[in-house]
C-alpha atoms as a PDB file:
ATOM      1  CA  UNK A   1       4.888  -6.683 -38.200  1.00  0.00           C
ATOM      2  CA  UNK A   2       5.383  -9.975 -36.193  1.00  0.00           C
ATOM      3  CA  UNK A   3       8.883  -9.016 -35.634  1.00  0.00           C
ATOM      4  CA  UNK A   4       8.100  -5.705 -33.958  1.00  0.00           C
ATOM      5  CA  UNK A   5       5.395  -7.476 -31.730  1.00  0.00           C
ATOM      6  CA  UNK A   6       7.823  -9.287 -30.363  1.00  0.00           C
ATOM      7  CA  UNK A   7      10.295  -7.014 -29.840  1.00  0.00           C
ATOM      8  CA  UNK A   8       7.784  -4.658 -28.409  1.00  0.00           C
ATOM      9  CA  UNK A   9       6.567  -7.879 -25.851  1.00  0.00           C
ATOM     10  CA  UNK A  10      10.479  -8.682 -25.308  1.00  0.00           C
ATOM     11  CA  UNK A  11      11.111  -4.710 -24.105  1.00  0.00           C
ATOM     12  CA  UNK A  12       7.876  -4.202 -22.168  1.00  0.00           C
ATOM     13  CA  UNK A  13       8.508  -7.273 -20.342  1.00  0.00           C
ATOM     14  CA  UNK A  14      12.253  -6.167 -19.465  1.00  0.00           C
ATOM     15  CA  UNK A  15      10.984  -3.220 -18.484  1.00  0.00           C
ATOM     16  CA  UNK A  16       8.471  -5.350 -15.664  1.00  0.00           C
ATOM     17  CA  UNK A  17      11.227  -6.689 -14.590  1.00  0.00           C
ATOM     18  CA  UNK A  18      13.492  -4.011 -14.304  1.00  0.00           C
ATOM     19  CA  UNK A  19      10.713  -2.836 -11.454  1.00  0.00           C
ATOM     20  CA  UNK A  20      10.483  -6.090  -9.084  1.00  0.00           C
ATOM     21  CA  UNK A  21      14.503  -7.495  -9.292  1.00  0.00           C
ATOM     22  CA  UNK A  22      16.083  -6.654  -6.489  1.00  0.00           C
ATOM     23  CA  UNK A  23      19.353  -5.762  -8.121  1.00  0.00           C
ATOM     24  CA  UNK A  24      19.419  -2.762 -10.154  1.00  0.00           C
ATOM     25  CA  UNK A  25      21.200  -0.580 -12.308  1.00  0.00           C
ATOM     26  CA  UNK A  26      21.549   3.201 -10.341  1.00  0.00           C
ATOM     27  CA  UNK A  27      18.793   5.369 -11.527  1.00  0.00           C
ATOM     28  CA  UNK A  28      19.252   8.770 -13.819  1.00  0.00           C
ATOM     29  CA  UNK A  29      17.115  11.360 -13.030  1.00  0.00           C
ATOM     30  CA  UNK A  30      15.201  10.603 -16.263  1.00  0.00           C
ATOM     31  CA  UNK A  31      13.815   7.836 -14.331  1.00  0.00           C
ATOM     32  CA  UNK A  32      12.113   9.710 -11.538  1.00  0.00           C
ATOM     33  CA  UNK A  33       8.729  11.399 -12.079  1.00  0.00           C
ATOM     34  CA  UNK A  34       7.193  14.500  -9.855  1.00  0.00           C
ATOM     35  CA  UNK A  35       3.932  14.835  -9.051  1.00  0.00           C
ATOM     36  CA  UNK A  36       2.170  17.989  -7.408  1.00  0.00           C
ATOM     37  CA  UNK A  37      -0.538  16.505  -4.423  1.00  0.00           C
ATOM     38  CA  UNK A  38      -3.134  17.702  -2.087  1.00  0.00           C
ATOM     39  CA  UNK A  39      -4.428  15.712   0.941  1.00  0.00           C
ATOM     40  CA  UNK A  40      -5.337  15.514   4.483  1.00  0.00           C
ATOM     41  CA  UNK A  41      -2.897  13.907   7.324  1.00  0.00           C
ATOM     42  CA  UNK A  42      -4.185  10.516   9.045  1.00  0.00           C
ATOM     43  CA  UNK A  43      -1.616   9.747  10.755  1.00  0.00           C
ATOM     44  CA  UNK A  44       2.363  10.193  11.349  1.00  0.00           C
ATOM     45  CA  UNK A  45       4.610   7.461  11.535  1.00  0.00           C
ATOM     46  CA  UNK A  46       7.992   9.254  12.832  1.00  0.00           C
ATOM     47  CA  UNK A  47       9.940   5.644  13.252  1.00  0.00           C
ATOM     48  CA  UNK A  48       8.870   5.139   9.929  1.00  0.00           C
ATOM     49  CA  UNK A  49       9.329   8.499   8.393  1.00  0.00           C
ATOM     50  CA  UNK A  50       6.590   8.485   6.822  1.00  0.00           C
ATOM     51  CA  UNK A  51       2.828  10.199   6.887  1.00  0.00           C
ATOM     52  CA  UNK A  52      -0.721   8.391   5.687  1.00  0.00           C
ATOM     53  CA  UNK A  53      -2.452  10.920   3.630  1.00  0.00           C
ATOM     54  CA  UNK A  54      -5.938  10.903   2.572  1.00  0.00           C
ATOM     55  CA  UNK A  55      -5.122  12.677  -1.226  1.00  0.00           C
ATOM     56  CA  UNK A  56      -7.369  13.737  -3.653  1.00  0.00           C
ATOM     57  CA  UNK A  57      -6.952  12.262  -7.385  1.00  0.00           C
ATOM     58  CA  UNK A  58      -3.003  12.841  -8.406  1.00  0.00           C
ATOM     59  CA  UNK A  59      -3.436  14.555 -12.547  1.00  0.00           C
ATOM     60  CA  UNK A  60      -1.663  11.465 -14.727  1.00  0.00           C
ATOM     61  CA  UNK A  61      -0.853   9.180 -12.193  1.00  0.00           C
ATOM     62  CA  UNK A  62      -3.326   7.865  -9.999  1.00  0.00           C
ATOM     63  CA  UNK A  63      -6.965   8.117  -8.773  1.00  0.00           C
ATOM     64  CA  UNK A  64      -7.779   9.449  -4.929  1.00  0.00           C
ATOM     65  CA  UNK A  65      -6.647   7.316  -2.188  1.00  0.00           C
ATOM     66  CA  UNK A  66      -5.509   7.362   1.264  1.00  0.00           C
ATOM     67  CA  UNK A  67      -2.615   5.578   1.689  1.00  0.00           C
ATOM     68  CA  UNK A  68       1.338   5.475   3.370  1.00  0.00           C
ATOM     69  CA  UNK A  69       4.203   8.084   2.056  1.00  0.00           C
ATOM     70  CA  UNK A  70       7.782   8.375   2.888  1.00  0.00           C
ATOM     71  CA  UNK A  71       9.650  11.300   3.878  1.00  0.00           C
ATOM     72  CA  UNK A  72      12.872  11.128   3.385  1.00  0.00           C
ATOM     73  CA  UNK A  73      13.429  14.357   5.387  1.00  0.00           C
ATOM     74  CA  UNK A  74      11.882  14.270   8.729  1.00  0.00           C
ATOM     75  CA  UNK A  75      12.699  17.923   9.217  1.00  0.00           C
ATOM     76  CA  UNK A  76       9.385  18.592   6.886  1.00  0.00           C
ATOM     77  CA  UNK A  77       7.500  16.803   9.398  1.00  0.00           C
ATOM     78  CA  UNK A  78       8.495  19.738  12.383  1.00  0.00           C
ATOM     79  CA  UNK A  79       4.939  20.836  13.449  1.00  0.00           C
ATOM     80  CA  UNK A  80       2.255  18.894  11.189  1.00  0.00           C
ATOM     81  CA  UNK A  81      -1.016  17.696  12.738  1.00  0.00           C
ATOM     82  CA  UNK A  82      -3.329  14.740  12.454  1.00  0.00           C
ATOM     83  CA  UNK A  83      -6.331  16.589  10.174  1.00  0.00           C
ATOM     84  CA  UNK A  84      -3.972  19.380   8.809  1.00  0.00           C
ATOM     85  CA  UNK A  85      -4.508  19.582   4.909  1.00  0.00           C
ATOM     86  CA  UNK A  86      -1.266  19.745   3.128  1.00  0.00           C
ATOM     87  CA  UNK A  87       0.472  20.311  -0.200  1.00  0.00           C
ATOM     88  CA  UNK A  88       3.085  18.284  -0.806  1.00  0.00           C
ATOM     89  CA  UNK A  89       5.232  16.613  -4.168  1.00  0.00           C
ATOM     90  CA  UNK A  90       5.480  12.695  -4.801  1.00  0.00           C
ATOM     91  CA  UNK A  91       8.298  11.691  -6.180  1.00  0.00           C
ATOM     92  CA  UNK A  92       8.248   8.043  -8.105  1.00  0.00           C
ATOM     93  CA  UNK A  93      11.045   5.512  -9.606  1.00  0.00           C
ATOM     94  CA  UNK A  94      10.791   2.492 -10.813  1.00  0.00           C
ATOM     95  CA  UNK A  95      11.399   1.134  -7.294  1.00  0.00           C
ATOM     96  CA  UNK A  96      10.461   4.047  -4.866  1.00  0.00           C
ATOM     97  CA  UNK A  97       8.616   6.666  -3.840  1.00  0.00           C
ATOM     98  CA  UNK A  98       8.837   9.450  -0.872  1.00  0.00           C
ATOM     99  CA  UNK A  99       6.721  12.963  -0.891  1.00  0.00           C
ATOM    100  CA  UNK A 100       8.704  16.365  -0.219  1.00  0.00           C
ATOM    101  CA  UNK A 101       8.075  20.244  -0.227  1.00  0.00           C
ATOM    102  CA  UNK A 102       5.154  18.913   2.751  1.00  0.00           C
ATOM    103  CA  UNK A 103       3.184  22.590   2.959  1.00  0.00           C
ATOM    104  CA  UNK A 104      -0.066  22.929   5.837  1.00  0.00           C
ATOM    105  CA  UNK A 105      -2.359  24.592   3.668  1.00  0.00           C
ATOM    106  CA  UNK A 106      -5.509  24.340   6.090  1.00  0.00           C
ATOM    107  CA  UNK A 107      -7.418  21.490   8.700  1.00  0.00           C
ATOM    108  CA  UNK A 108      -9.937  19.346   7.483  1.00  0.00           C
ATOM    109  CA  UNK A 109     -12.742  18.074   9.909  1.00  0.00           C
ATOM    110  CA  UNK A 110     -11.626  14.976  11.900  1.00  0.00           C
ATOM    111  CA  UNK A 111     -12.740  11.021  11.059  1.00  0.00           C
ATOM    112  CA  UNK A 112     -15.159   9.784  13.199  1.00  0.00           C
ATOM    113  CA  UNK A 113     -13.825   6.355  12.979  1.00  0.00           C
ATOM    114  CA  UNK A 114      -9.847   5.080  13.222  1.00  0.00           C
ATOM    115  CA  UNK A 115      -8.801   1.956  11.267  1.00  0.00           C
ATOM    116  CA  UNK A 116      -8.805  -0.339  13.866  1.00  0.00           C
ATOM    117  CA  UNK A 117      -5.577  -2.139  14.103  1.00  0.00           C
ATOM    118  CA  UNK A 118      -5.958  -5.035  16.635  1.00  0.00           C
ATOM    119  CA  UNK A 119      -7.799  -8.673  15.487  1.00  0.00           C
ATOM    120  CA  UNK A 120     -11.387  -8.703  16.094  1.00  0.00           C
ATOM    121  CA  UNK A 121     -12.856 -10.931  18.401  1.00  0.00           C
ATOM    122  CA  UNK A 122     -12.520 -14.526  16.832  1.00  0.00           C
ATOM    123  CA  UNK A 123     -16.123 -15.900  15.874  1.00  0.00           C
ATOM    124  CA  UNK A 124     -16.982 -19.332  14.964  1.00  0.00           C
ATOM    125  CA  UNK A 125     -14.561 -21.655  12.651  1.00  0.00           C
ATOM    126  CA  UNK A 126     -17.704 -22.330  10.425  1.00  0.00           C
ATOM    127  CA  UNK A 127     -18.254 -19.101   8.359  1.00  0.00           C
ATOM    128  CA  UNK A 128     -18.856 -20.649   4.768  1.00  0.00           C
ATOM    129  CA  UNK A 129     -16.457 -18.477   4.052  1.00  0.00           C
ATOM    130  CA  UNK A 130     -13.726 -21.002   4.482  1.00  0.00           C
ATOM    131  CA  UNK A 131     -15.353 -23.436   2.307  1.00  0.00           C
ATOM    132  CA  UNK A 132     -16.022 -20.493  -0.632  1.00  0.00           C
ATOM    133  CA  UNK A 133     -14.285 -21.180  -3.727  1.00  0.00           C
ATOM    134  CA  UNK A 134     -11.615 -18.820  -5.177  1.00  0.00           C
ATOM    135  CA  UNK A 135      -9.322 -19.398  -8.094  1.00  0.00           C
ATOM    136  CA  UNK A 136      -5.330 -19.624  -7.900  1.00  0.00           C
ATOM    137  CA  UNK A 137      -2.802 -18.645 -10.349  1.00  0.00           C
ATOM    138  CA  UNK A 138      -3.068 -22.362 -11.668  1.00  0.00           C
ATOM    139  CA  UNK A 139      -6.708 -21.801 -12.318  1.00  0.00           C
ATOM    140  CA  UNK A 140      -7.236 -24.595  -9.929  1.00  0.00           C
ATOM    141  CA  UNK A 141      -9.926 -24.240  -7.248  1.00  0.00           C
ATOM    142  CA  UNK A 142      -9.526 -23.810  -4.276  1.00  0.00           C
ATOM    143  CA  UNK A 143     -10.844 -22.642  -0.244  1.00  0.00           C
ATOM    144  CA  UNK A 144      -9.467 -21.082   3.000  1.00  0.00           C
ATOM    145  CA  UNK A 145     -10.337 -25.172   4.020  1.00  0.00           C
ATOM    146  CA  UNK A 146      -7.681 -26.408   1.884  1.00  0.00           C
ATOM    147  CA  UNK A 147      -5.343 -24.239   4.025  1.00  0.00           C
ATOM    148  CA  UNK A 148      -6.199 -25.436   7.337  1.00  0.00           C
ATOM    149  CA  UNK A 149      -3.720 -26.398   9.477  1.00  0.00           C
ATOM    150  CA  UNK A 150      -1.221 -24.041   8.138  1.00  0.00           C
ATOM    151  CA  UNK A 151       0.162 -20.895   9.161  1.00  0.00           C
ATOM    152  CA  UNK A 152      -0.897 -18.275   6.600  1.00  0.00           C
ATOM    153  CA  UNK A 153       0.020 -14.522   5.309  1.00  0.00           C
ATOM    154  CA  UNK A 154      -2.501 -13.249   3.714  1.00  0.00           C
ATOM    155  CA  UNK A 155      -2.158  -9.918   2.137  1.00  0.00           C
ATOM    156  CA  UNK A 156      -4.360  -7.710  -0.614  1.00  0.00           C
ATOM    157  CA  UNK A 157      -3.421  -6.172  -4.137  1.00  0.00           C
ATOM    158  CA  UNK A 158      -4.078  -5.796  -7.709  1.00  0.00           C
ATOM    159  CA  UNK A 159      -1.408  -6.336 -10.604  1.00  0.00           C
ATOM    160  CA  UNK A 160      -2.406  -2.717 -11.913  1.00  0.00           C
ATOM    161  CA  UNK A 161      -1.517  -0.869  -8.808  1.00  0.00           C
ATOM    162  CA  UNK A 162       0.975   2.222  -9.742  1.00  0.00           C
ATOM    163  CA  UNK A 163       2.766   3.119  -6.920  1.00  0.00           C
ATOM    164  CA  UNK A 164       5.945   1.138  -5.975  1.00  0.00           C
ATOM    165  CA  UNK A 165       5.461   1.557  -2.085  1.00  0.00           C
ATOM    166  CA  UNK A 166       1.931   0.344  -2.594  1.00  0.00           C
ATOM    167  CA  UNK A 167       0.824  -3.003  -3.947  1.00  0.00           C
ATOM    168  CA  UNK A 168       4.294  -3.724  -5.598  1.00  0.00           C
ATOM    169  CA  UNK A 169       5.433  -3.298  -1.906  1.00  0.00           C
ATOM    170  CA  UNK A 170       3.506  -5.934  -0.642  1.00  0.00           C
ATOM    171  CA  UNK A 171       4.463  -8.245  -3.273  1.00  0.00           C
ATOM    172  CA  UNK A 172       8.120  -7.587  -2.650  1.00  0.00           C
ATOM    173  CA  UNK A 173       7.235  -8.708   1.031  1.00  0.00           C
ATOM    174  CA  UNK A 174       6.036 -11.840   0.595  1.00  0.00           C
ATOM    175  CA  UNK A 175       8.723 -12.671  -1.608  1.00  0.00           C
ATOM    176  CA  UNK A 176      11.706 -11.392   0.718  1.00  0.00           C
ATOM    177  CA  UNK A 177       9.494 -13.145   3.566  1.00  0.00           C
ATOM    178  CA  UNK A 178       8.715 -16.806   1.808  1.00  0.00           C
ATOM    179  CA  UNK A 179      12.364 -16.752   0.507  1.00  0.00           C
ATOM    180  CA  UNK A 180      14.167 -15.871   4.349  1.00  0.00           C
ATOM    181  CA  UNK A 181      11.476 -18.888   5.666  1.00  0.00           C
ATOM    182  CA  UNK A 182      12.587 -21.153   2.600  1.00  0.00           C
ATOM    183  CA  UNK A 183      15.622 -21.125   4.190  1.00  0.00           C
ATOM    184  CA  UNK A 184      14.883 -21.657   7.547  1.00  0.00           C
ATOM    185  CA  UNK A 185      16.022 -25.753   7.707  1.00  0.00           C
ATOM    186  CA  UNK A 186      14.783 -25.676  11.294  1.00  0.00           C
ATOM    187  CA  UNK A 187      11.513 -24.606  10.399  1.00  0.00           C
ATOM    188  CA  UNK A 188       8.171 -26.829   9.767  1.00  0.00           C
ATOM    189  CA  UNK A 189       7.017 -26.538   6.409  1.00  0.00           C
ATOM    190  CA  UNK A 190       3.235 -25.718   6.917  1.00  0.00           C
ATOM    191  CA  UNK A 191       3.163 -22.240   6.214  1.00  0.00           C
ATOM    192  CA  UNK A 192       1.767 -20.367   3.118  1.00  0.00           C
ATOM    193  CA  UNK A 193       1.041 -17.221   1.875  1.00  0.00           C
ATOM    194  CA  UNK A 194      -1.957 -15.766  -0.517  1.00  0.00           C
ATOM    195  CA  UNK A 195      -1.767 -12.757  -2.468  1.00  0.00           C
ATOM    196  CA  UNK A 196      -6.026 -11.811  -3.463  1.00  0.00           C
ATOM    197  CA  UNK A 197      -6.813  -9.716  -6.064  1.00  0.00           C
ATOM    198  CA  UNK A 198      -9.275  -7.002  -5.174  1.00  0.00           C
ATOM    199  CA  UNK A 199      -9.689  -6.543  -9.514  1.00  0.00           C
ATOM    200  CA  UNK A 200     -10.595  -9.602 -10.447  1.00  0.00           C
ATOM    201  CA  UNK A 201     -12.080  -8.943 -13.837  1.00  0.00           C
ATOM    202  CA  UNK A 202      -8.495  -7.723 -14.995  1.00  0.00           C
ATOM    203  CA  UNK A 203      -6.685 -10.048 -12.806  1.00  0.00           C
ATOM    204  CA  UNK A 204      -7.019 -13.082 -14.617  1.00  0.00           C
ATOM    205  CA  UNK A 205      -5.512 -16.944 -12.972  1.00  0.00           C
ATOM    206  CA  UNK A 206      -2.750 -16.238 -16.467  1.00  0.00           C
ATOM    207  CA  UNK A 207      -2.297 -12.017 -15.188  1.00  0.00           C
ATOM    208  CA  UNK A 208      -1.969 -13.407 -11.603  1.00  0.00           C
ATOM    209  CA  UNK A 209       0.953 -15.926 -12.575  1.00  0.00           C
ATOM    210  CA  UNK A 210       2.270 -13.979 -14.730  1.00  0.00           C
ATOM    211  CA  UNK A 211       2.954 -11.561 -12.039  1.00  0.00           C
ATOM    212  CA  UNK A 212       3.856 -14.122  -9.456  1.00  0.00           C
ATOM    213  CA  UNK A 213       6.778 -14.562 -11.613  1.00  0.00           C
ATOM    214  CA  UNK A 214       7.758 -11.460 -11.747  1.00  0.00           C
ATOM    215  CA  UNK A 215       8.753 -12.352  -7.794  1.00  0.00           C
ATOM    216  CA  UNK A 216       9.578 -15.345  -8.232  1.00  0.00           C
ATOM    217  CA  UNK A 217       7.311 -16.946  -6.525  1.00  0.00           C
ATOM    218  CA  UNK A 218       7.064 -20.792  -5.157  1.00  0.00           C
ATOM    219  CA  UNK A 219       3.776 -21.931  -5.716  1.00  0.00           C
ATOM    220  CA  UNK A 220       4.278 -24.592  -2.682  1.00  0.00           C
ATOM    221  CA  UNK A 221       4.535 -21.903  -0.431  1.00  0.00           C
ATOM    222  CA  UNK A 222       2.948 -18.681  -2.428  1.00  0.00           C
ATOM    223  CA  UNK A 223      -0.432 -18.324  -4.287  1.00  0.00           C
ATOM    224  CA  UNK A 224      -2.613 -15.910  -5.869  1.00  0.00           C
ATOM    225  CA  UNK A 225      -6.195 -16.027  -5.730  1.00  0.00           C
ATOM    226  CA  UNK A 226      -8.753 -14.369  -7.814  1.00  0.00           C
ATOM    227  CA  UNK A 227     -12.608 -15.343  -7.805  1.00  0.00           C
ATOM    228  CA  UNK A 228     -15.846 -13.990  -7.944  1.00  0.00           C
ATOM    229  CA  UNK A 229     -16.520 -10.545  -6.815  1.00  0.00           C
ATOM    230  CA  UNK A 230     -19.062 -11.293  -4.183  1.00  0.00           C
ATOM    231  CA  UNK A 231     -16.597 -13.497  -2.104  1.00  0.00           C
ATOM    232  CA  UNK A 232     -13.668 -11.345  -2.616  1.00  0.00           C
ATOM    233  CA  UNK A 233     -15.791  -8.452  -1.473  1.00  0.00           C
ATOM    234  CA  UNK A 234     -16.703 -11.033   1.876  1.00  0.00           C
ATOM    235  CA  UNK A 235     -13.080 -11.955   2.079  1.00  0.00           C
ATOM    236  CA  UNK A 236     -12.032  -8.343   2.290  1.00  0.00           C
ATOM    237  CA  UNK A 237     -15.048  -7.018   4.686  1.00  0.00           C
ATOM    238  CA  UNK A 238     -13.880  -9.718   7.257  1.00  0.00           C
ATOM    239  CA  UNK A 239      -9.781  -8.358   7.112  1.00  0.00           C
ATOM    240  CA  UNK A 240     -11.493  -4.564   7.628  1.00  0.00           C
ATOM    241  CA  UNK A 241      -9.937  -3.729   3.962  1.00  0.00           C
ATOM    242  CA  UNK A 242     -11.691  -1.214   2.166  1.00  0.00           C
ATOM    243  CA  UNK A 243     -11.308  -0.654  -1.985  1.00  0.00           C
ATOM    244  CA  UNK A 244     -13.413   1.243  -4.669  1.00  0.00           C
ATOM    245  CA  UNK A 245     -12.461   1.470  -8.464  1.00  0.00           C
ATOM    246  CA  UNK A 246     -12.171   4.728  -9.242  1.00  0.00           C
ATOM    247  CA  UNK A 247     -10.889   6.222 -13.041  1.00  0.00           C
ATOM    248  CA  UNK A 248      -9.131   3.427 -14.120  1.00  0.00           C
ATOM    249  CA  UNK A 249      -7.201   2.160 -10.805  1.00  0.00           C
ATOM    250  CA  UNK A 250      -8.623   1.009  -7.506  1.00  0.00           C
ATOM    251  CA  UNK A 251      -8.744   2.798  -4.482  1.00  0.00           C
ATOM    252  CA  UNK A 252      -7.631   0.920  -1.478  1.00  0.00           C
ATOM    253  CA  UNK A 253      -6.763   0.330   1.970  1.00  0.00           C
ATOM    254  CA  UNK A 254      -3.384  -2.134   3.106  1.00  0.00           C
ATOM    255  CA  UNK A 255      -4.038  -5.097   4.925  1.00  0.00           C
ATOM    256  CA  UNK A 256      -1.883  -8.093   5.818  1.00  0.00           C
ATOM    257  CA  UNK A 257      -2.948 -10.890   7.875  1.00  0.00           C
ATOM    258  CA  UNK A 258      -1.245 -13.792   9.682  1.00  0.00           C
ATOM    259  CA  UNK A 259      -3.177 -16.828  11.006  1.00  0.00           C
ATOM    260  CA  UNK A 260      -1.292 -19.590  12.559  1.00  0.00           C
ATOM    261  CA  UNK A 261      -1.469 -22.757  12.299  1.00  0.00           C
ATOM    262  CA  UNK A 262      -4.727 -23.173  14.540  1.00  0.00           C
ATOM    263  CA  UNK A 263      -6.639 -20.999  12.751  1.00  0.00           C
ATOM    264  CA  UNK A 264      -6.562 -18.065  14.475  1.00  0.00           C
ATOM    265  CA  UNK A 265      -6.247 -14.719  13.467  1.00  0.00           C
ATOM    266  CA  UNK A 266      -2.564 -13.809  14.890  1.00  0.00           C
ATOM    267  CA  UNK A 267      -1.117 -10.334  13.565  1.00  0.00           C
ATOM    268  CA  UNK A 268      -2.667  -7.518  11.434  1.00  0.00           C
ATOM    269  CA  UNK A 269      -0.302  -5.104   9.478  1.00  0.00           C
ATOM    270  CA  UNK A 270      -2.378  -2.160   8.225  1.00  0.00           C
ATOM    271  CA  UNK A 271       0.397  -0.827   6.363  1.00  0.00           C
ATOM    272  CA  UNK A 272       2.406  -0.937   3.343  1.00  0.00           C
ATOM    273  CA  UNK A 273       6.370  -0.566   3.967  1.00  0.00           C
ATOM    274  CA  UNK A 274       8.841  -2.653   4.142  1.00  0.00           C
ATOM    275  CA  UNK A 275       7.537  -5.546   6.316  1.00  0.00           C
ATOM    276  CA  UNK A 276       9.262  -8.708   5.122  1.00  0.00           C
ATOM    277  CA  UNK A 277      11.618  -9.418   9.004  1.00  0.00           C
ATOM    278  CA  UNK A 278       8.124  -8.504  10.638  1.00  0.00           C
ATOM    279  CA  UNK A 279       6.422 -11.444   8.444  1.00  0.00           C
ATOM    280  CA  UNK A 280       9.119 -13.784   9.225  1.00  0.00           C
ATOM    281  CA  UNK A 281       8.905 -13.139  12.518  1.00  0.00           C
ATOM    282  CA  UNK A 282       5.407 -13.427  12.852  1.00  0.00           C
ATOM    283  CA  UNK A 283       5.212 -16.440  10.926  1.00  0.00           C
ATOM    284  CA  UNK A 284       7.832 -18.538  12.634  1.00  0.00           C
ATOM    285  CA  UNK A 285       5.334 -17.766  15.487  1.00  0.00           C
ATOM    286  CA  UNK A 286       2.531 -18.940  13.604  1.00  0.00           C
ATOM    287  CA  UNK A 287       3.950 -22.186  12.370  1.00  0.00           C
ATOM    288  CA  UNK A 288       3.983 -23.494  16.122  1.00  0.00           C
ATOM    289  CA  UNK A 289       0.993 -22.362  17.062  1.00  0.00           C
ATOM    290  CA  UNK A 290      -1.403 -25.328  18.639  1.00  0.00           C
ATOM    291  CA  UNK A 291      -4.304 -23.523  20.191  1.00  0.00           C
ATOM    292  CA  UNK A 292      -7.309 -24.406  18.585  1.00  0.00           C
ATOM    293  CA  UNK A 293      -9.782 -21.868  20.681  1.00  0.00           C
ATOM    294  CA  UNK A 294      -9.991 -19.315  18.078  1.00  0.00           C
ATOM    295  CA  UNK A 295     -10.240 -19.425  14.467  1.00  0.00           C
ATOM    296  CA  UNK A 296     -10.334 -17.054  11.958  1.00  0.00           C
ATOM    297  CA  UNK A 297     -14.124 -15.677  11.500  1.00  0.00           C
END
């Protein structure tokens, strides 16, 4: 019996990483999965190719969301709306996913309300939420203070998430980001990132390195952060991200934040995608920065 535990731990955690290395083995079809979908456009992203859609719950896959797809053929995008509810089918791999057979179907009643995408106004450096204590992967404590003075990228996600373009995405950011800076000889060293669990009772300091591992991540320059659910809940009101359990996974929004080295609050990236040169970029910015006027709220 103890033999077949392990061999069961051994495969399952092959299979982890067979999702998160960057070099792979061509897929068979075997590998992808098709999903039938319903949902409302909120936006199109033609530079992108891709459309956020506000979908209902997907049967054996994943709860209602609204969230980023890919198309891989923009021709399917010829004469969709903002508001116009679609069919469409989601296609997933271990390492992608795009939507297809895109179908208007009807037009749901506009949002009030657009995700704003531009920093608020910066308010003053002494919110207690910089001294509010959070958890790393180490299970060491530690505070937004303990960061000062550093250039951060902060970004959202929980270890569950199912959707490679999703969470997983973001992950694969910050590691393709912190890596390219690693390198960077010419660059000053005070810049970090933080991953923050949104599911902390799952999500445990042991989960969280666990799965920092599974990017291998550098701890000097990468942690993940779990904590009560009060403070995360703060944490994420303040970055404008929005997230709900709902059957089993957790329905969210995509935020990633930079803050440079003054404190303030530099770049947001309300997306998912492939964002890694825009983090670089962004972050070689923040390293330099000096002006200590405004500071994240």
């Amino acid at each position: 019996m103890r033999a077949f535990v392990i061999i069961f731990i051994a495969a399952f955690s092959q299979l982890i990483l067979s999702q998160t290395k960057s070099a792979e083995l061509p897929l068979s079809s075997a590998d992808e999965r098709v999903f039938p979908a319903k949902g409302a456009i909120q936006g199109i992203n033609l530079a992108d190719k891709s459309l956020t859609i506000e979908h209902g719950a997907i049967s054996n896959f994943m709860a209602a969301m609204t969230m980023p797809f890919s198309v891989k053929d923009t021709n399917e995008l010829n004469g969709l709306r903002v508001n116009d509810e679609i069919s469409f089918q989601l296609h997933v791999t271990p390492t992608d996913s795009w939507i297809d057979q895109i179908a208007k179907t009807g037009t749901a009643a506009a949002h009030e309300n657009a995700t704003p995408v531009q920093p608020p106004p910066a308010q003053s450096p002494e919110n207690p939420l910089w001294s509010c204590q959070f958890t790393n992967e180490l299970g060491q404590a530690v505070s937004l203070n303990d960061f000062r003075g550093q250039a951060l990228a902060i970004t959202f996600i929980y270890t569950r998430c199912p959707l490679p373009n999703a969470c997983p995405r973001l992950s694969k950011n910050f590691q393709e980001a912190s890596q390219k800076l690693a390198m960077m000889t010419n660059l000053s060293s005070n810049w970090h990132f933080l991953s923050v669990t949104f599911d902390p009772e799952h999500d445990t300091p042991q989960t969280l390195k666990n799965y920092g591992k599974l990017y291998d991540y550098n701890p000097a320059h990468w942690s993940f952060l779990t904590g009560s659910p009060d403070k995360i809940a703060e944490l994420t009101r303040l970055a404008d991200l929005r997230y709900a359990p709902d059957s089993g996974f957790i329905n969210h929004d995509f935020r990633t934040l930079i803050v440079d080295a003054s404190g303030r609050l530099q770049t947001i990236f309300p997306v998912s995608g492939d964002l890694s040169d825009s983090i670089v970029a962004e972050m070689v910015k923040a390293v330099s920065a000096t002006n200590q006027t405004a500071l994240l709220p």
